[in-house]
PDB file of N, CA and C in Angstrom:
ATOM      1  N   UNK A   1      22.626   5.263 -19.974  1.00  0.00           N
ATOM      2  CA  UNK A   1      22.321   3.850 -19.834  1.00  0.00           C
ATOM      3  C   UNK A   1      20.900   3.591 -20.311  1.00  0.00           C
ATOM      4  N   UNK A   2      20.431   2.283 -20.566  1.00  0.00           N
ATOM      5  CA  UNK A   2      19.639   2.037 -21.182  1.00  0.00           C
ATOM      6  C   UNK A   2      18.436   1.367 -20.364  1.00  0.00           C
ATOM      7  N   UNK A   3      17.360   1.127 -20.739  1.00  0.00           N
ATOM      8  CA  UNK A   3      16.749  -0.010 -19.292  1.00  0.00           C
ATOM      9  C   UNK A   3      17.196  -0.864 -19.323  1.00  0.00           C
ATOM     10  N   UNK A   4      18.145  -1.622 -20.070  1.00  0.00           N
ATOM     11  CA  UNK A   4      18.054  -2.977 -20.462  1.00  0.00           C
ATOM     12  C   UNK A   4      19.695  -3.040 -19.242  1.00  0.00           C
ATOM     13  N   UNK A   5      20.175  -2.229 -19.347  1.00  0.00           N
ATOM     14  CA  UNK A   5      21.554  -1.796 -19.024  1.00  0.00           C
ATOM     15  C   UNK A   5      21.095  -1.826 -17.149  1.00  0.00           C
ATOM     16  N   UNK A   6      19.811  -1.087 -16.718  1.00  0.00           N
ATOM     17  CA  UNK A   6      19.953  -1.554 -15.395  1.00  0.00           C
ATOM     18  C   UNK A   6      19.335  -2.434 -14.916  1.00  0.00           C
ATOM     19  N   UNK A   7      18.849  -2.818 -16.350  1.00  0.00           N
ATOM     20  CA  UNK A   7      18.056  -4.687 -15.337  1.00  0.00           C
ATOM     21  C   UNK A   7      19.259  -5.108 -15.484  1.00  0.00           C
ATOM     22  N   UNK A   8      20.384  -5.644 -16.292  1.00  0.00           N
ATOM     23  CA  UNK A   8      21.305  -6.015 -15.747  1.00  0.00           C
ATOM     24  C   UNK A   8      21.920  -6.149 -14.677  1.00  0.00           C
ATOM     25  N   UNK A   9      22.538  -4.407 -14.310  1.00  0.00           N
ATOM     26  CA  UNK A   9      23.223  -4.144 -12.958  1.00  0.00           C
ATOM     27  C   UNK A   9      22.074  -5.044 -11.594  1.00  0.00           C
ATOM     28  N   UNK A  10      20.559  -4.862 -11.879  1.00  0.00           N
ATOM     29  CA  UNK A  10      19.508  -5.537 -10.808  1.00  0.00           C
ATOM     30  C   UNK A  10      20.241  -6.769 -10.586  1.00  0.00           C
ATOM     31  N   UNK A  11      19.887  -7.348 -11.577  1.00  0.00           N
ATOM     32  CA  UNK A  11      20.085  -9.304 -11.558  1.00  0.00           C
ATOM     33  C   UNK A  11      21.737  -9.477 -10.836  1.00  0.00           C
ATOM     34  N   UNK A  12      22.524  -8.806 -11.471  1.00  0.00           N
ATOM     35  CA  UNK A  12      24.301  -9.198 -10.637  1.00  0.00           C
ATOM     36  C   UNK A  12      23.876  -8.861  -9.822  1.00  0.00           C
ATOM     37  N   UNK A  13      23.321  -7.806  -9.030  1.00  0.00           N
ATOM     38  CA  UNK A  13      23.712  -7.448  -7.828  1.00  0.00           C
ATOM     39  C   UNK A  13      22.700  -8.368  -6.869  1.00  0.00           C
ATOM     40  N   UNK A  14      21.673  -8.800  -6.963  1.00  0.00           N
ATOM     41  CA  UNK A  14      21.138  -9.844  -6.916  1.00  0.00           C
ATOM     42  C   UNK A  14      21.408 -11.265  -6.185  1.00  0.00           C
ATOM     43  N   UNK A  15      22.548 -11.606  -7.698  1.00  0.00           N
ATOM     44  CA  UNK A  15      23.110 -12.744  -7.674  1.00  0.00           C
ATOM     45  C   UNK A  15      24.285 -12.349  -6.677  1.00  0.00           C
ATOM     46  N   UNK A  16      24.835 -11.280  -6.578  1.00  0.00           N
ATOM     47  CA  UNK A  16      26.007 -11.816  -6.325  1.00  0.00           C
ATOM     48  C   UNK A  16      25.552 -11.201  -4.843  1.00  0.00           C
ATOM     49  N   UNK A  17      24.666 -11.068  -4.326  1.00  0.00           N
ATOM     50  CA  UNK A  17      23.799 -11.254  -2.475  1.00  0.00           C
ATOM     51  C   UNK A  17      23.942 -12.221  -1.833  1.00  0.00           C
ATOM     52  N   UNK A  18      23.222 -13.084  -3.471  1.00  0.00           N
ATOM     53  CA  UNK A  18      22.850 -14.517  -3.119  1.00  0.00           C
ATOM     54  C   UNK A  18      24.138 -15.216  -3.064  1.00  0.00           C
ATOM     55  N   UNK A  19      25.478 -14.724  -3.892  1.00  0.00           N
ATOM     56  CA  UNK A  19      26.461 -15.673  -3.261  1.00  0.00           C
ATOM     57  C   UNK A  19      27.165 -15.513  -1.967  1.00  0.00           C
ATOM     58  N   UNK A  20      26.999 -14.252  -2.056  1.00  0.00           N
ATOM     59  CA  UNK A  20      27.978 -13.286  -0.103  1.00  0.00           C
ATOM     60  C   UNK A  20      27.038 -14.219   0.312  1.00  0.00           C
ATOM     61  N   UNK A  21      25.772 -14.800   0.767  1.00  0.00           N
ATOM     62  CA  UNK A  21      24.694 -15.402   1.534  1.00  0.00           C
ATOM     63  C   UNK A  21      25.378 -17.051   1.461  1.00  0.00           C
ATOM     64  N   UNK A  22      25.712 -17.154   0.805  1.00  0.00           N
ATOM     65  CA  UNK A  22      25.936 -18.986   0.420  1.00  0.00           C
ATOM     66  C   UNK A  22      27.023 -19.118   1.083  1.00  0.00           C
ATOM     67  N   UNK A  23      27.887 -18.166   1.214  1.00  0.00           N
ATOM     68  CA  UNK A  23      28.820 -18.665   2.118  1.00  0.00           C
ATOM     69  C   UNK A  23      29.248 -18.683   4.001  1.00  0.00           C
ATOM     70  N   UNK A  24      27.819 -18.311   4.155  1.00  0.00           N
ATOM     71  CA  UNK A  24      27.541 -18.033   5.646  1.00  0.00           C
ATOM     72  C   UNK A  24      27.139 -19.023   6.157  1.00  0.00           C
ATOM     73  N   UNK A  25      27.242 -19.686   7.382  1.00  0.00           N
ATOM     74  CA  UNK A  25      26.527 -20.477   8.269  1.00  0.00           C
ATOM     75  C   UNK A  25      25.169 -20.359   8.063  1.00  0.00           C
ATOM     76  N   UNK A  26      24.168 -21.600   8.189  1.00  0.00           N
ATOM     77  CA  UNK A  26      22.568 -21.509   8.257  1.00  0.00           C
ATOM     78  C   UNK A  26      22.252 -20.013   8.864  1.00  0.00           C
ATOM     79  N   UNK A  27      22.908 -20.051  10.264  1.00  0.00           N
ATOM     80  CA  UNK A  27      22.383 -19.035  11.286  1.00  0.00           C
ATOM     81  C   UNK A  27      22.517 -17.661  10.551  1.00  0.00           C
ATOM     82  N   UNK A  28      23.912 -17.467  10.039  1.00  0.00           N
ATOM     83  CA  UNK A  28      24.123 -15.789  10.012  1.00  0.00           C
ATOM     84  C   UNK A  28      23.485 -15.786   8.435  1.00  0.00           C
ATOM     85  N   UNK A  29      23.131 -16.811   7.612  1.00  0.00           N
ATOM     86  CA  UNK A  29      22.614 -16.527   6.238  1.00  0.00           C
ATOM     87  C   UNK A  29      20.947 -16.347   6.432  1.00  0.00           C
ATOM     88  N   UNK A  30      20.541 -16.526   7.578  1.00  0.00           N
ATOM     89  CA  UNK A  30      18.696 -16.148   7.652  1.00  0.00           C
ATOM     90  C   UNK A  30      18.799 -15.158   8.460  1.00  0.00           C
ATOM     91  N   UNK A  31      19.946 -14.819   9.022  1.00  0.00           N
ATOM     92  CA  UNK A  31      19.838 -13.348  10.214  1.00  0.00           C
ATOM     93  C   UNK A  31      20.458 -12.370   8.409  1.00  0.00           C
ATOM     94  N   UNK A  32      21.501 -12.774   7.940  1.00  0.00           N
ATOM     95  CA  UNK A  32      21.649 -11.608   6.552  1.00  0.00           C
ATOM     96  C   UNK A  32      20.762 -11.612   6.067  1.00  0.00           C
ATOM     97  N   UNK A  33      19.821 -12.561   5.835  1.00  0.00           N
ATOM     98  CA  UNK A  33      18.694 -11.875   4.750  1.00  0.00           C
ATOM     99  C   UNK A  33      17.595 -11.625   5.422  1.00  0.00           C
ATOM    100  N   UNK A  34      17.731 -11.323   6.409  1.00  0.00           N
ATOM    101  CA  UNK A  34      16.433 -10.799   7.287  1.00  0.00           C
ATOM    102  C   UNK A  34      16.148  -9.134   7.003  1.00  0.00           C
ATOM    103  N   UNK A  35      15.042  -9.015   6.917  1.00  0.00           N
ATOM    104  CA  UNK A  35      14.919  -7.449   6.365  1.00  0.00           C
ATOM    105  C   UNK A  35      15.197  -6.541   7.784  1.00  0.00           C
ATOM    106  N   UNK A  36      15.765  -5.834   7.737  1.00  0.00           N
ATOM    107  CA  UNK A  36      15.776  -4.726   8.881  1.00  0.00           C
ATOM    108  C   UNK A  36      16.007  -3.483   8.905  1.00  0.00           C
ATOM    109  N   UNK A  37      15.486  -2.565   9.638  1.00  0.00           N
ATOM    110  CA  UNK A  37      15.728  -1.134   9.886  1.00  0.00           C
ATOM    111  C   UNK A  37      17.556  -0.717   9.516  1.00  0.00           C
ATOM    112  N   UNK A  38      17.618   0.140   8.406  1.00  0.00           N
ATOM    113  CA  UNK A  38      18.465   0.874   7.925  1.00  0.00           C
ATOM    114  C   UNK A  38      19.162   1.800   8.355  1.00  0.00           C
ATOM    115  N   UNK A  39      18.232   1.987   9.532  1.00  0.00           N
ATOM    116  CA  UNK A  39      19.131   3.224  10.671  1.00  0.00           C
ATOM    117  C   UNK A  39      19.243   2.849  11.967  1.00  0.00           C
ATOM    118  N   UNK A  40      18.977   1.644  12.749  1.00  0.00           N
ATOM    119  CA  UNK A  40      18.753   1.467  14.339  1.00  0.00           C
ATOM    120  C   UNK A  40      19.255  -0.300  13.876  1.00  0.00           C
ATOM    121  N   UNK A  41      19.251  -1.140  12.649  1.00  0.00           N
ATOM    122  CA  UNK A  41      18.902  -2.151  12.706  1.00  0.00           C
ATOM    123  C   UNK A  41      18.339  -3.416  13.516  1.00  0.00           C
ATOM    124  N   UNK A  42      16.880  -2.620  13.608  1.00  0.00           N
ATOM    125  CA  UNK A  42      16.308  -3.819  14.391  1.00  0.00           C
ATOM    126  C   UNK A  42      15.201  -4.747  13.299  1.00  0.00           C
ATOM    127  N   UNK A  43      15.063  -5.924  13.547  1.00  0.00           N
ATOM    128  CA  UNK A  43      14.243  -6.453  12.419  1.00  0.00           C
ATOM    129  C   UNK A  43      13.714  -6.251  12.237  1.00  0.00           C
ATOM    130  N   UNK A  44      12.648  -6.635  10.890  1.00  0.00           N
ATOM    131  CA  UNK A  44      11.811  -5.755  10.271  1.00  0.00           C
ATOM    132  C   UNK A  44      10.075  -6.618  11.092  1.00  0.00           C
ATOM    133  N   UNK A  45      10.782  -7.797  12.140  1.00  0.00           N
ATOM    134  CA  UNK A  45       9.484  -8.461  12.513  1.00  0.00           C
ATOM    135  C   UNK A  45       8.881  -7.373  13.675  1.00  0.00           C
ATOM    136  N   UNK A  46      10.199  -7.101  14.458  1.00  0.00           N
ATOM    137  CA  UNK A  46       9.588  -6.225  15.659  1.00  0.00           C
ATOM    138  C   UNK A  46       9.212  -4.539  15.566  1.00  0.00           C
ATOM    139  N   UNK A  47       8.877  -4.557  13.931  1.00  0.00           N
ATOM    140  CA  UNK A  47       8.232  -2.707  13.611  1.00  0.00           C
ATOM    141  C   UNK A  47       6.874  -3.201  14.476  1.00  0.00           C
ATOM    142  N   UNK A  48       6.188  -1.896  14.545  1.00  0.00           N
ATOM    143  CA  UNK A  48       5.065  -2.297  15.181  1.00  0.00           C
ATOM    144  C   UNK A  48       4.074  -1.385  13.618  1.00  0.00           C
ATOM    145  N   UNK A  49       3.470  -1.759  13.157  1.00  0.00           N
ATOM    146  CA  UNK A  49       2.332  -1.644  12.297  1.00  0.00           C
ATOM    147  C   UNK A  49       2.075   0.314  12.432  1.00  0.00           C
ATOM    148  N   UNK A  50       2.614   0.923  11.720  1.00  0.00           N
ATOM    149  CA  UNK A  50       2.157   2.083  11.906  1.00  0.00           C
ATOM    150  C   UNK A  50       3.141   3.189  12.555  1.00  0.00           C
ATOM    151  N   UNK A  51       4.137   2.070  12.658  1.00  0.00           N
ATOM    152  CA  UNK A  51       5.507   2.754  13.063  1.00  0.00           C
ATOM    153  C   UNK A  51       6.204   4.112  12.189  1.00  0.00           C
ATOM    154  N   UNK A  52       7.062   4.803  13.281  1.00  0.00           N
ATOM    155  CA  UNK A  52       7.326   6.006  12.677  1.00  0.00           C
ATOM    156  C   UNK A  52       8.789   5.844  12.092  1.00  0.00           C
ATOM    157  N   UNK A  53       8.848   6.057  11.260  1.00  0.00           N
ATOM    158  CA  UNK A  53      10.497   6.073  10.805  1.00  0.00           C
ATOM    159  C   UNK A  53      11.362   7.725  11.727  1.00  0.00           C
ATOM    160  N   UNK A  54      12.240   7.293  11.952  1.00  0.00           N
ATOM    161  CA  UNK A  54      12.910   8.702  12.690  1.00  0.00           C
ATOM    162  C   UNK A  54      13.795   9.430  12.250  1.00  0.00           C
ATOM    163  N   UNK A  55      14.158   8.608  10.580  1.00  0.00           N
ATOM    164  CA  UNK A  55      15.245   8.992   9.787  1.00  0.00           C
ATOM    165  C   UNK A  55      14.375   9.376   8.867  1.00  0.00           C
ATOM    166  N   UNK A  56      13.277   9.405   8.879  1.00  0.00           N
ATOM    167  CA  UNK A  56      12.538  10.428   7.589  1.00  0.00           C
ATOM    168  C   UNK A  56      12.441  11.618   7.950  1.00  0.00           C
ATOM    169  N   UNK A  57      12.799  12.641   7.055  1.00  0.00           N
ATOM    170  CA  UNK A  57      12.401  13.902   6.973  1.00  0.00           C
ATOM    171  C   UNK A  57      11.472  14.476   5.965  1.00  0.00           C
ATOM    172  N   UNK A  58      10.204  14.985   6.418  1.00  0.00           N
ATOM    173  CA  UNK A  58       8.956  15.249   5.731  1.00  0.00           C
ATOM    174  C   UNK A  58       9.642  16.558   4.991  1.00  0.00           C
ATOM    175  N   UNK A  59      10.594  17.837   6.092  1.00  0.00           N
ATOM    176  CA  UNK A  59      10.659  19.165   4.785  1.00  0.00           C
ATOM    177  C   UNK A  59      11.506  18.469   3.595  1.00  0.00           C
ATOM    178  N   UNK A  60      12.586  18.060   3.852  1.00  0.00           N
ATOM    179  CA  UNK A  60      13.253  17.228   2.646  1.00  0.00           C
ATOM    180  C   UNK A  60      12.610  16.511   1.210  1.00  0.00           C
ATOM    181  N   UNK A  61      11.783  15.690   2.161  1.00  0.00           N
ATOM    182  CA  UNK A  61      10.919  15.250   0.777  1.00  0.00           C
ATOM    183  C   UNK A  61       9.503  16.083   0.621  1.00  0.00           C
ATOM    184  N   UNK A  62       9.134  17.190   1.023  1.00  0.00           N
ATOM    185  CA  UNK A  62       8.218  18.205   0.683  1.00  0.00           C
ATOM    186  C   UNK A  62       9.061  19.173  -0.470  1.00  0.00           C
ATOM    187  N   UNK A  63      10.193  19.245  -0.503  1.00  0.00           N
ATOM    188  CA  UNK A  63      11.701  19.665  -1.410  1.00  0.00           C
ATOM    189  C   UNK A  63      11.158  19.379  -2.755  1.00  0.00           C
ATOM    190  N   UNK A  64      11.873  17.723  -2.290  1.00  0.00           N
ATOM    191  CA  UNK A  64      11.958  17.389  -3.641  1.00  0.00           C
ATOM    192  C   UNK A  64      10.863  16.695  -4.577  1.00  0.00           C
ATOM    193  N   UNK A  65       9.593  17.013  -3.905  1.00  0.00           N
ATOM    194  CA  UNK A  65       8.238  16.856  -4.602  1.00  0.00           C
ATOM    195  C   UNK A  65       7.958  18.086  -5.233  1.00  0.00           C
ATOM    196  N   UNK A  66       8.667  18.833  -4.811  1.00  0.00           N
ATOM    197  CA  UNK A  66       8.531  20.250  -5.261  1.00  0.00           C
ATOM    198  C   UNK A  66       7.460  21.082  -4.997  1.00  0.00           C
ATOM    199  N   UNK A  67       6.885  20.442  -3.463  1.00  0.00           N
ATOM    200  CA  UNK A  67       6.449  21.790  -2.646  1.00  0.00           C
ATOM    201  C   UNK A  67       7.264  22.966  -1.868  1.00  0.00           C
ATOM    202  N   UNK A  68       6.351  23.750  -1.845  1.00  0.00           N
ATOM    203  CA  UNK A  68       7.685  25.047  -0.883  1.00  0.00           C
ATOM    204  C   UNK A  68       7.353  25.277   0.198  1.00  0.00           C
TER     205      UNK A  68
END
């Protein structure tokens, strides 16, 4: 693929967020696009500044930085 090939795939997938979103009630279309935690989903208002992620693993990505 090309770059041009995944700015494409960017923009549809994008757009087509923004239409799953258009068809929601006010309420559940600002709670869907609310950013939130990927593993516990709690919003992204109540992180506290300095917060620990609990689904990161440091040896994993010490891996694949390609330390040993």
């Amino acid at each position: 693929m090309k770059g041009r090939d995944y700015l494409w795939c960017l923009v549809h997938t994008l757009l087509d967020r923004e239409d799953e979103l258009e068809r929601f009630c006010p309420e559940c279309r600002s709670r869907g696009a609310e950013e939130r935690c990927p593993v516990c989903g709690r919003p992204a208002s109540s992180w506290a500044e300095g917060s620990v992620n609990i689904s990161f693993d440091m040896e994993k990505f010490e891996q694949g930085a390609g330390k040993p």
